[in-house]
PDB file of N, CA and C in Angstrom:
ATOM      1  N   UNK A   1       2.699  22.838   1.471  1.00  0.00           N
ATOM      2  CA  UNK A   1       2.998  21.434   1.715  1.00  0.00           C
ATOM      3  C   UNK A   1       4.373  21.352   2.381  1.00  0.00           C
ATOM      4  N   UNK A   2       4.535  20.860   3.088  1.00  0.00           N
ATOM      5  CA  UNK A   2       5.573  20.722   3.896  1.00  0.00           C
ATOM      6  C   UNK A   2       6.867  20.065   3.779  1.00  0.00           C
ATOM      7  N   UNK A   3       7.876  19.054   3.914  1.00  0.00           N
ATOM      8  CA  UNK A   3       9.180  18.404   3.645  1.00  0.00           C
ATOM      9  C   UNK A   3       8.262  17.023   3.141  1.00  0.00           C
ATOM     10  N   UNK A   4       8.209  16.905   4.657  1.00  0.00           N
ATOM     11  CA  UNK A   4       7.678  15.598   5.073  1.00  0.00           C
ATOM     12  C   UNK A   4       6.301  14.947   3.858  1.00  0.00           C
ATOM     13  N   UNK A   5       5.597  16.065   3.717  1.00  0.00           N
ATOM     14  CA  UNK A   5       4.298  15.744   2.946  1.00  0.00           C
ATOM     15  C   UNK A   5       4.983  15.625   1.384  1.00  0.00           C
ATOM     16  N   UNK A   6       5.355  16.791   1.029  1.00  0.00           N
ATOM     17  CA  UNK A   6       6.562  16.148  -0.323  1.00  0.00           C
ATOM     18  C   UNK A   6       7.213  14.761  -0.859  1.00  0.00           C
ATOM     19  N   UNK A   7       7.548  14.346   0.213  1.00  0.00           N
ATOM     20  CA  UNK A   7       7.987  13.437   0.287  1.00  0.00           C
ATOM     21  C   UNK A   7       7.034  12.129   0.387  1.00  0.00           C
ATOM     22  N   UNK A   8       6.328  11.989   0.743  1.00  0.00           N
ATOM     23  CA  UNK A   8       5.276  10.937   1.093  1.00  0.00           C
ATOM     24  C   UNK A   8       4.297  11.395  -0.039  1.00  0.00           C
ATOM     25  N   UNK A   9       4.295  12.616  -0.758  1.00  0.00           N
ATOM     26  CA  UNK A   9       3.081  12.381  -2.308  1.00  0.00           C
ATOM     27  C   UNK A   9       4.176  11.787  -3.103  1.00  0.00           C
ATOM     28  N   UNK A  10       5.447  11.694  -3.495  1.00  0.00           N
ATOM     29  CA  UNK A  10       6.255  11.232  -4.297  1.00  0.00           C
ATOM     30  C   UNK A  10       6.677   9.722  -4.108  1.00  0.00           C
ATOM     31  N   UNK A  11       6.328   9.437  -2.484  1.00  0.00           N
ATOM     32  CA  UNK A  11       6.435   8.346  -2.514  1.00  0.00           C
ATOM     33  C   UNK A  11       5.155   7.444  -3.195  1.00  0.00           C
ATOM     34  N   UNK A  12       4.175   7.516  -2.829  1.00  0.00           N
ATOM     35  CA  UNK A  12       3.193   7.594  -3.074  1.00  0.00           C
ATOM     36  C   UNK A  12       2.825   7.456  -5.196  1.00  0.00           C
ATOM     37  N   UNK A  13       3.100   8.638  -5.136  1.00  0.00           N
ATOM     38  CA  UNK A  13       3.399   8.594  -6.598  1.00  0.00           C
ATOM     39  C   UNK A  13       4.151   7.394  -7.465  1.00  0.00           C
ATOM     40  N   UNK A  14       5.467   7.286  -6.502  1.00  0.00           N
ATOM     41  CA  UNK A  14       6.037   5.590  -7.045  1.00  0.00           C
ATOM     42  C   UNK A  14       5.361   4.660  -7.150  1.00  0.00           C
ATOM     43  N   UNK A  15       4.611   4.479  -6.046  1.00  0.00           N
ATOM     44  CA  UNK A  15       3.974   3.241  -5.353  1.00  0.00           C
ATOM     45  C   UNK A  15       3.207   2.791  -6.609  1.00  0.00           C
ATOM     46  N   UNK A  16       2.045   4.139  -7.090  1.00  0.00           N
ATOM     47  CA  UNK A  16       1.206   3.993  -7.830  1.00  0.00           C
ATOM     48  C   UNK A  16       1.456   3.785  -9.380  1.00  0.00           C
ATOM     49  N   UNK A  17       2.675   4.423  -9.756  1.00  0.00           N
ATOM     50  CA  UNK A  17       3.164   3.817 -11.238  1.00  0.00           C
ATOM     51  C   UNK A  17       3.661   3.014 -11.126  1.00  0.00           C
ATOM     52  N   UNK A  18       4.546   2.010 -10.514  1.00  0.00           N
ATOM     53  CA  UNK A  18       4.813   0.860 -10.275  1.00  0.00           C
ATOM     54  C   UNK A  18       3.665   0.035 -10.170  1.00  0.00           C
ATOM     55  N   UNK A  19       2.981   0.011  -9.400  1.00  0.00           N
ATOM     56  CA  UNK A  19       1.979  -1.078  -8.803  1.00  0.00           C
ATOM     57  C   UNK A  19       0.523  -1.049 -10.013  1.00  0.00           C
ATOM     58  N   UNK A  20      -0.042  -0.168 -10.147  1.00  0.00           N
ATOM     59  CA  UNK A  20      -1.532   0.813 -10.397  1.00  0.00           C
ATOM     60  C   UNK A  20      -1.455  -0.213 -12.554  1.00  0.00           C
ATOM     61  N   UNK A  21      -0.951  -1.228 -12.538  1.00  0.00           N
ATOM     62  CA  UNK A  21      -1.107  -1.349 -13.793  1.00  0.00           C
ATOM     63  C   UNK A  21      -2.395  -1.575 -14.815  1.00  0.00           C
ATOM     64  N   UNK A  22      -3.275  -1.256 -14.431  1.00  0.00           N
ATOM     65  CA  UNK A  22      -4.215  -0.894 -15.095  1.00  0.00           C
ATOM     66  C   UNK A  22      -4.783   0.739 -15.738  1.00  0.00           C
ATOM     67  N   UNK A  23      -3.917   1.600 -14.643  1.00  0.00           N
ATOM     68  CA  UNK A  23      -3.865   2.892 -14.567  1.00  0.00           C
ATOM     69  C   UNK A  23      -5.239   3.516 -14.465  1.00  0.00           C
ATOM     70  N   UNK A  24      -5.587   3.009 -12.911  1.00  0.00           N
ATOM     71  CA  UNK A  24      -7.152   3.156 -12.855  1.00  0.00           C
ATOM     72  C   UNK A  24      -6.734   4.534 -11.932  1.00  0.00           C
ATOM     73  N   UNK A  25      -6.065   4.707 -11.285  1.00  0.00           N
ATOM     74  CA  UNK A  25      -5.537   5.942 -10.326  1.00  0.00           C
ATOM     75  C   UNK A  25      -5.814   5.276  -8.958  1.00  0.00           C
ATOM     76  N   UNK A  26      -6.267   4.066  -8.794  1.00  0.00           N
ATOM     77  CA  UNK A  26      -6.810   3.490  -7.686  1.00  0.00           C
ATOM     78  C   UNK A  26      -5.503   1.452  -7.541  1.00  0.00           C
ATOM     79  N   UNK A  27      -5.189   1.483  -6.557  1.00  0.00           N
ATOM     80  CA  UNK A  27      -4.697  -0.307  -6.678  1.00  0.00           C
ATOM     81  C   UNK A  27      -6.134  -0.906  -6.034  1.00  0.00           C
ATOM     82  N   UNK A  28      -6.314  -2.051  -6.742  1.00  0.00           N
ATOM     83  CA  UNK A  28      -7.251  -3.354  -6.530  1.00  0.00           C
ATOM     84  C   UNK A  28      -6.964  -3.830  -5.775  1.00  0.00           C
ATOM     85  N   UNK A  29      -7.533  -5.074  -5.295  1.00  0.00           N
ATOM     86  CA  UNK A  29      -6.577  -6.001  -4.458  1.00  0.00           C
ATOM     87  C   UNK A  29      -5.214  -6.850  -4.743  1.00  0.00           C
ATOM     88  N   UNK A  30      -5.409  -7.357  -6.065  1.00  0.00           N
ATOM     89  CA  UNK A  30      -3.911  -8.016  -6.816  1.00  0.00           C
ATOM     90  C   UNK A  30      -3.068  -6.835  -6.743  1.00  0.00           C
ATOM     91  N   UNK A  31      -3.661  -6.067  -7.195  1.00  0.00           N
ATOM     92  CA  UNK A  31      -1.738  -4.857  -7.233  1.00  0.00           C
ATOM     93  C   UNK A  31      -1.626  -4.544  -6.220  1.00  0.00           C
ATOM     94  N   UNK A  32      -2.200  -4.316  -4.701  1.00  0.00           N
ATOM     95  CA  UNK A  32      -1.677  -3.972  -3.568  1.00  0.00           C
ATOM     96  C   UNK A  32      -0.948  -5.342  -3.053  1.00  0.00           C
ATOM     97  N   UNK A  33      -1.762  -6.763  -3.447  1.00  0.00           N
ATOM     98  CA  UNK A  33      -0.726  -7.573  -3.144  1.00  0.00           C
ATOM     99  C   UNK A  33       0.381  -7.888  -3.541  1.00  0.00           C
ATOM    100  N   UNK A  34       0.363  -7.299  -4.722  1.00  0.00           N
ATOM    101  CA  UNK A  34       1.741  -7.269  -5.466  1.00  0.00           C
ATOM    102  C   UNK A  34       2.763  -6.467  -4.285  1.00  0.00           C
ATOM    103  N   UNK A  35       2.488  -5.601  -3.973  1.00  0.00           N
ATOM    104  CA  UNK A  35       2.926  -4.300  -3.609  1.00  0.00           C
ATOM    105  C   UNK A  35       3.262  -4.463  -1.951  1.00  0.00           C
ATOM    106  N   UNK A  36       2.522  -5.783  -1.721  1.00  0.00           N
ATOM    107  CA  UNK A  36       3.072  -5.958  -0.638  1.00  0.00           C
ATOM    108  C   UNK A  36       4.120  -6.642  -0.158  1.00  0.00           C
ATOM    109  N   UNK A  37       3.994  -8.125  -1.307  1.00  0.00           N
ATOM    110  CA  UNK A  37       4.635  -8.849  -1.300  1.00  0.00           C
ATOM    111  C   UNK A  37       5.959  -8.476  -1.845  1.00  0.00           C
ATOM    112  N   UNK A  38       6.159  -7.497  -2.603  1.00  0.00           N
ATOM    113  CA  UNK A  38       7.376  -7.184  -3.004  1.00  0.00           C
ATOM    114  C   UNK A  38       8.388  -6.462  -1.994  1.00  0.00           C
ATOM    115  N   UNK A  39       7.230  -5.678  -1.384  1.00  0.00           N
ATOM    116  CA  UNK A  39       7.968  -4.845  -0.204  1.00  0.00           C
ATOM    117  C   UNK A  39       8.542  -6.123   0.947  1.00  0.00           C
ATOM    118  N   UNK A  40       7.511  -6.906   1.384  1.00  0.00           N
ATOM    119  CA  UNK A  40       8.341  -8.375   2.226  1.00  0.00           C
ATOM    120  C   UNK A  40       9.481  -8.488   1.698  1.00  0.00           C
ATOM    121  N   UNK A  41       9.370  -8.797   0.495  1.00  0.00           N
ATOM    122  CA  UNK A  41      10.632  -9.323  -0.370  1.00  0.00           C
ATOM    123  C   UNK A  41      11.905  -8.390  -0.212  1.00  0.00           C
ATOM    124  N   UNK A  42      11.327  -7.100  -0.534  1.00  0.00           N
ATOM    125  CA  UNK A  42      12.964  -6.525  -0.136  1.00  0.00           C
ATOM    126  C   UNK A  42      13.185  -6.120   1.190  1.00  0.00           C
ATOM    127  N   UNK A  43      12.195  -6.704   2.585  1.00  0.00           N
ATOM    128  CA  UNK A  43      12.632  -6.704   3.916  1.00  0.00           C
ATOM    129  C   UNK A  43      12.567  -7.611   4.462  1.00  0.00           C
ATOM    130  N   UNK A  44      12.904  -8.613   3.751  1.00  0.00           N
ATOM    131  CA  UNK A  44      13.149 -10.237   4.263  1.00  0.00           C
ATOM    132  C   UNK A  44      14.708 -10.329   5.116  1.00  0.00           C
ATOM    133  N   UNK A  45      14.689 -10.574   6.033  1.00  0.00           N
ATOM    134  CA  UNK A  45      15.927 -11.065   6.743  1.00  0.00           C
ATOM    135  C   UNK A  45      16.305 -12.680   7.332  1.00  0.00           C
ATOM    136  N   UNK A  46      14.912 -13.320   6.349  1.00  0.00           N
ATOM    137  CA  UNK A  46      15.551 -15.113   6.536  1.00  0.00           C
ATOM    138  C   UNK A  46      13.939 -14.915   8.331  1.00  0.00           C
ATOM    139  N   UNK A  47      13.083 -14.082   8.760  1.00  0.00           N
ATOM    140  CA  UNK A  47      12.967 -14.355   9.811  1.00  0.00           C
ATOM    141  C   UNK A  47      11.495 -14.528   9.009  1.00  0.00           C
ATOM    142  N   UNK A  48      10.725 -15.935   9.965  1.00  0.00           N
ATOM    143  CA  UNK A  48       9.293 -16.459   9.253  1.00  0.00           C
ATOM    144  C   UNK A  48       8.434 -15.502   9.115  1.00  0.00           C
ATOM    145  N   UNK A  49       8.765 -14.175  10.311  1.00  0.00           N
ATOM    146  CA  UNK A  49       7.547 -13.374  10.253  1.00  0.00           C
ATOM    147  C   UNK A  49       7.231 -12.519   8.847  1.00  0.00           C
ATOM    148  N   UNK A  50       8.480 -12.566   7.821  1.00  0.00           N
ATOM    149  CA  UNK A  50       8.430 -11.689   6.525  1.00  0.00           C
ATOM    150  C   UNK A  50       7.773 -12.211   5.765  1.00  0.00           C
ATOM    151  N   UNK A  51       6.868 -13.479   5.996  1.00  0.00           N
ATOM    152  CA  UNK A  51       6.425 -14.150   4.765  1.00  0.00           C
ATOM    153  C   UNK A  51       4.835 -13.498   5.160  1.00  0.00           C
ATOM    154  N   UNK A  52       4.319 -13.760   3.920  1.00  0.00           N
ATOM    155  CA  UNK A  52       2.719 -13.312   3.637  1.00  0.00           C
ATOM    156  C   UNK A  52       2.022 -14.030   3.911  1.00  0.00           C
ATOM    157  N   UNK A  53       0.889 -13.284   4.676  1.00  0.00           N
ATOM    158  CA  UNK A  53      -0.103 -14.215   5.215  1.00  0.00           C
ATOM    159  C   UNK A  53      -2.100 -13.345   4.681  1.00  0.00           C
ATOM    160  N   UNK A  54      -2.400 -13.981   4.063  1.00  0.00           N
ATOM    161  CA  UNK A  54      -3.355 -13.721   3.690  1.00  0.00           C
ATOM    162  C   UNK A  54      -4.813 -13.075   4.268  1.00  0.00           C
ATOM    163  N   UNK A  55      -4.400 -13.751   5.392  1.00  0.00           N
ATOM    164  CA  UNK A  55      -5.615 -13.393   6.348  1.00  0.00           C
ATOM    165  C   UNK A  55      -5.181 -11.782   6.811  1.00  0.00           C
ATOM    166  N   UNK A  56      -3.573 -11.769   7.524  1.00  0.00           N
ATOM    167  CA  UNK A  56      -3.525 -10.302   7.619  1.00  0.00           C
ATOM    168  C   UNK A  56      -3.131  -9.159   6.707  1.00  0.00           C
ATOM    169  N   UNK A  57      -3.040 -10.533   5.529  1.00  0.00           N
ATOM    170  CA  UNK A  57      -3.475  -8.955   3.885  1.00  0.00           C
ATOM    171  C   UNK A  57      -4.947  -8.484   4.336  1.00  0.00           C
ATOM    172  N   UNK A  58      -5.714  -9.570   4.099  1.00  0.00           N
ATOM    173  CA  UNK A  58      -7.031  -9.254   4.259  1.00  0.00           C
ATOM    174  C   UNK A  58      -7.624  -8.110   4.882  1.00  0.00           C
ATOM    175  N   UNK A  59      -7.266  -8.359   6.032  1.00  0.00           N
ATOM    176  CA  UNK A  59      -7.738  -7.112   7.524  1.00  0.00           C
ATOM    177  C   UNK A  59      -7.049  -5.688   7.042  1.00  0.00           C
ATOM    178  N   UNK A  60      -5.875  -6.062   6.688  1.00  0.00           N
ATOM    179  CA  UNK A  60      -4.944  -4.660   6.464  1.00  0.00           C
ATOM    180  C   UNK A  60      -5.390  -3.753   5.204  1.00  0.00           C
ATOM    181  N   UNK A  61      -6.286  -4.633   4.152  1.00  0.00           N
ATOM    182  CA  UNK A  61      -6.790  -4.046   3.123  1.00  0.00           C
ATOM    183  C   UNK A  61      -8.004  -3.296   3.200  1.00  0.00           C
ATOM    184  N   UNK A  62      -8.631  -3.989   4.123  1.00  0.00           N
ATOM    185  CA  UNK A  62      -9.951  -3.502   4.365  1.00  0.00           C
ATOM    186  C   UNK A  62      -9.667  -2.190   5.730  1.00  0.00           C
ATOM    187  N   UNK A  63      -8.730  -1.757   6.354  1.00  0.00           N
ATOM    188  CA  UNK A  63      -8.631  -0.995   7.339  1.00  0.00           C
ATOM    189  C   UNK A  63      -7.987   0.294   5.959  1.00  0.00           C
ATOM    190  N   UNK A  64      -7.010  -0.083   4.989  1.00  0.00           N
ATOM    191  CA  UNK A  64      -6.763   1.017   3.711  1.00  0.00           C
ATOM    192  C   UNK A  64      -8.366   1.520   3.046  1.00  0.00           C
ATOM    193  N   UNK A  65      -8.855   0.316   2.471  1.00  0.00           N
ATOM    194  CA  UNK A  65     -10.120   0.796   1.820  1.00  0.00           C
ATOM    195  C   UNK A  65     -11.229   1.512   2.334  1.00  0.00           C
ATOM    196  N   UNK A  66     -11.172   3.091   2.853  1.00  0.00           N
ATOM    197  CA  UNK A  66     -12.066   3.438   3.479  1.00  0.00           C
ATOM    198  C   UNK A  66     -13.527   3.251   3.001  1.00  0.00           C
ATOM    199  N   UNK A  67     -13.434   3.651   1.783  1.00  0.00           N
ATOM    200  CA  UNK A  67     -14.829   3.742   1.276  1.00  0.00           C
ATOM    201  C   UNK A  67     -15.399   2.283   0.948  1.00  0.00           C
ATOM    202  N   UNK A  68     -14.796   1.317   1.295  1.00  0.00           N
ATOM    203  CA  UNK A  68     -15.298  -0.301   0.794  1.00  0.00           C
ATOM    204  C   UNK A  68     -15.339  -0.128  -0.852  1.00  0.00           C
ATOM    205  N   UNK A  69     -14.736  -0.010  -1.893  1.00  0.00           N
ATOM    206  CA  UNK A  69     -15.029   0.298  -3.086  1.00  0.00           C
ATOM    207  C   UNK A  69     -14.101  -0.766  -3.417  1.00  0.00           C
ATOM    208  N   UNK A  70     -13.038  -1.767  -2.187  1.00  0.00           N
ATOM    209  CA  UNK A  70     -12.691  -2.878  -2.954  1.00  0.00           C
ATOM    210  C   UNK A  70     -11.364  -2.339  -3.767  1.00  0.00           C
ATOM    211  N   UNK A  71     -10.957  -1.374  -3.492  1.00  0.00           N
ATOM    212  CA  UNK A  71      -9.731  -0.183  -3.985  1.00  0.00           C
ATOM    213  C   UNK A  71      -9.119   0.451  -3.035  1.00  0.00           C
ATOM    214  N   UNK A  72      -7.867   0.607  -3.494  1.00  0.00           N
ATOM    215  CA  UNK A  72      -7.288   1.691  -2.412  1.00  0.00           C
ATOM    216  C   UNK A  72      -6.451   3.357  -3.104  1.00  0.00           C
ATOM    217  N   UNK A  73      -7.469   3.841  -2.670  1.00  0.00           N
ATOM    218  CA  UNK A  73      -7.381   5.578  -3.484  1.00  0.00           C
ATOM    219  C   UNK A  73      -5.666   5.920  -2.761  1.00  0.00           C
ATOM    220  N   UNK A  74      -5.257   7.046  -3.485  1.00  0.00           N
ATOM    221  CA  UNK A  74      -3.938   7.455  -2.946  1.00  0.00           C
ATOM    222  C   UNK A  74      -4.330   8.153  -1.606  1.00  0.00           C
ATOM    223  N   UNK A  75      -5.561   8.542  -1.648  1.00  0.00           N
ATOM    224  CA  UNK A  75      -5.864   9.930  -0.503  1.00  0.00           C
ATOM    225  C   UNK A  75      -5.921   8.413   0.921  1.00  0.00           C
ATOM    226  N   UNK A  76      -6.422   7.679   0.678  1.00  0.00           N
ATOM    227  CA  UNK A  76      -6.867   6.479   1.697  1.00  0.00           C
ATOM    228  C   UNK A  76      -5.567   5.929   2.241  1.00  0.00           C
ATOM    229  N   UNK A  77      -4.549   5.796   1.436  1.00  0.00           N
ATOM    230  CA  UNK A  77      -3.362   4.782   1.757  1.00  0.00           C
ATOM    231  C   UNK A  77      -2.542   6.204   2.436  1.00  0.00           C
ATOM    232  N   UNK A  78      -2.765   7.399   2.043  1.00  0.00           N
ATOM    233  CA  UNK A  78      -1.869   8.747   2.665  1.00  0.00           C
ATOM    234  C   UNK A  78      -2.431   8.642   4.300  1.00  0.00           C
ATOM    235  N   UNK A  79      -3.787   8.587   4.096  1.00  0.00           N
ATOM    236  CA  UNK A  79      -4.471   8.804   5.575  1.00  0.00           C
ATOM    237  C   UNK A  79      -3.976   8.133   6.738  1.00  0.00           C
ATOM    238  N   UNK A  80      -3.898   6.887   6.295  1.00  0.00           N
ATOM    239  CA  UNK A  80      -3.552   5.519   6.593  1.00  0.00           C
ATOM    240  C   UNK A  80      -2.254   5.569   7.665  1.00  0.00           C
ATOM    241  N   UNK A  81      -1.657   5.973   6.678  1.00  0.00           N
ATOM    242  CA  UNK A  81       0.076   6.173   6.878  1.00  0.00           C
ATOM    243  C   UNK A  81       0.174   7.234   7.830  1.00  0.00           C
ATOM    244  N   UNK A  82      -0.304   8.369   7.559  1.00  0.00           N
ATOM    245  CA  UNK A  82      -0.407   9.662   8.400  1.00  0.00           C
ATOM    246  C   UNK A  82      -0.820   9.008   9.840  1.00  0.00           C
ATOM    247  N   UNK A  83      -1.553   8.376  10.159  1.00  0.00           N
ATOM    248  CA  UNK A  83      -2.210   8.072  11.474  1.00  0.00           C
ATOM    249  C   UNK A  83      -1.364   7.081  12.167  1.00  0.00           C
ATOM    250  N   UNK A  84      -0.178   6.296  11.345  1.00  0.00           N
ATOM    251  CA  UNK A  84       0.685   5.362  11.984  1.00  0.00           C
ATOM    252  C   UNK A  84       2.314   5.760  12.533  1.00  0.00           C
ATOM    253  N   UNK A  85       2.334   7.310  12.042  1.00  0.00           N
ATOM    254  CA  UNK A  85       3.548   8.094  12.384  1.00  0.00           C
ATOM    255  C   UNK A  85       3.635   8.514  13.541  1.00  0.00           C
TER     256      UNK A  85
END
């Protein structure tokens, strides 16, 4: 495993004990919105575009949820990320 990959399972790892409160090993849709909205929150700079918009939770959840299971696995949200670097 590499620096980079280290780093992104640990992040990862946060994400999911923070957020994952049901401790299904998977976030739902409420805890990823949690998870999103919190992240806005600590990259808010006062500009309108930081606020949440539902419709592009929506799209953005369903492009994470590969398998449609309505969840987002750690391996799905890694993939995800990997392909936007």
């Amino acid at each position: 495993m590499s620096d980079i990959d280290t780093v992104i399972a640990k992040v990862v790892e946060d994400i999911w004990g923070t957020y994952d409160k049901d401790n299904s090993g998977e976030l739902d849709k409420e805890e990823t919105k949690q998870f999103v909205k919190d992240t806005l929150k600590e990259m808010a700079d006062g500009d309108d575009n930081d606020e949440f918009n539902e419709e592009d939770f929506n799209k953005c959840f369903e492009e994470f949820d590969k398998d449609g299971s309505g969840t987002i696995e750690p391996h799905e949200f890694t993939e995800v990320q990997g392909r936007q670097q």
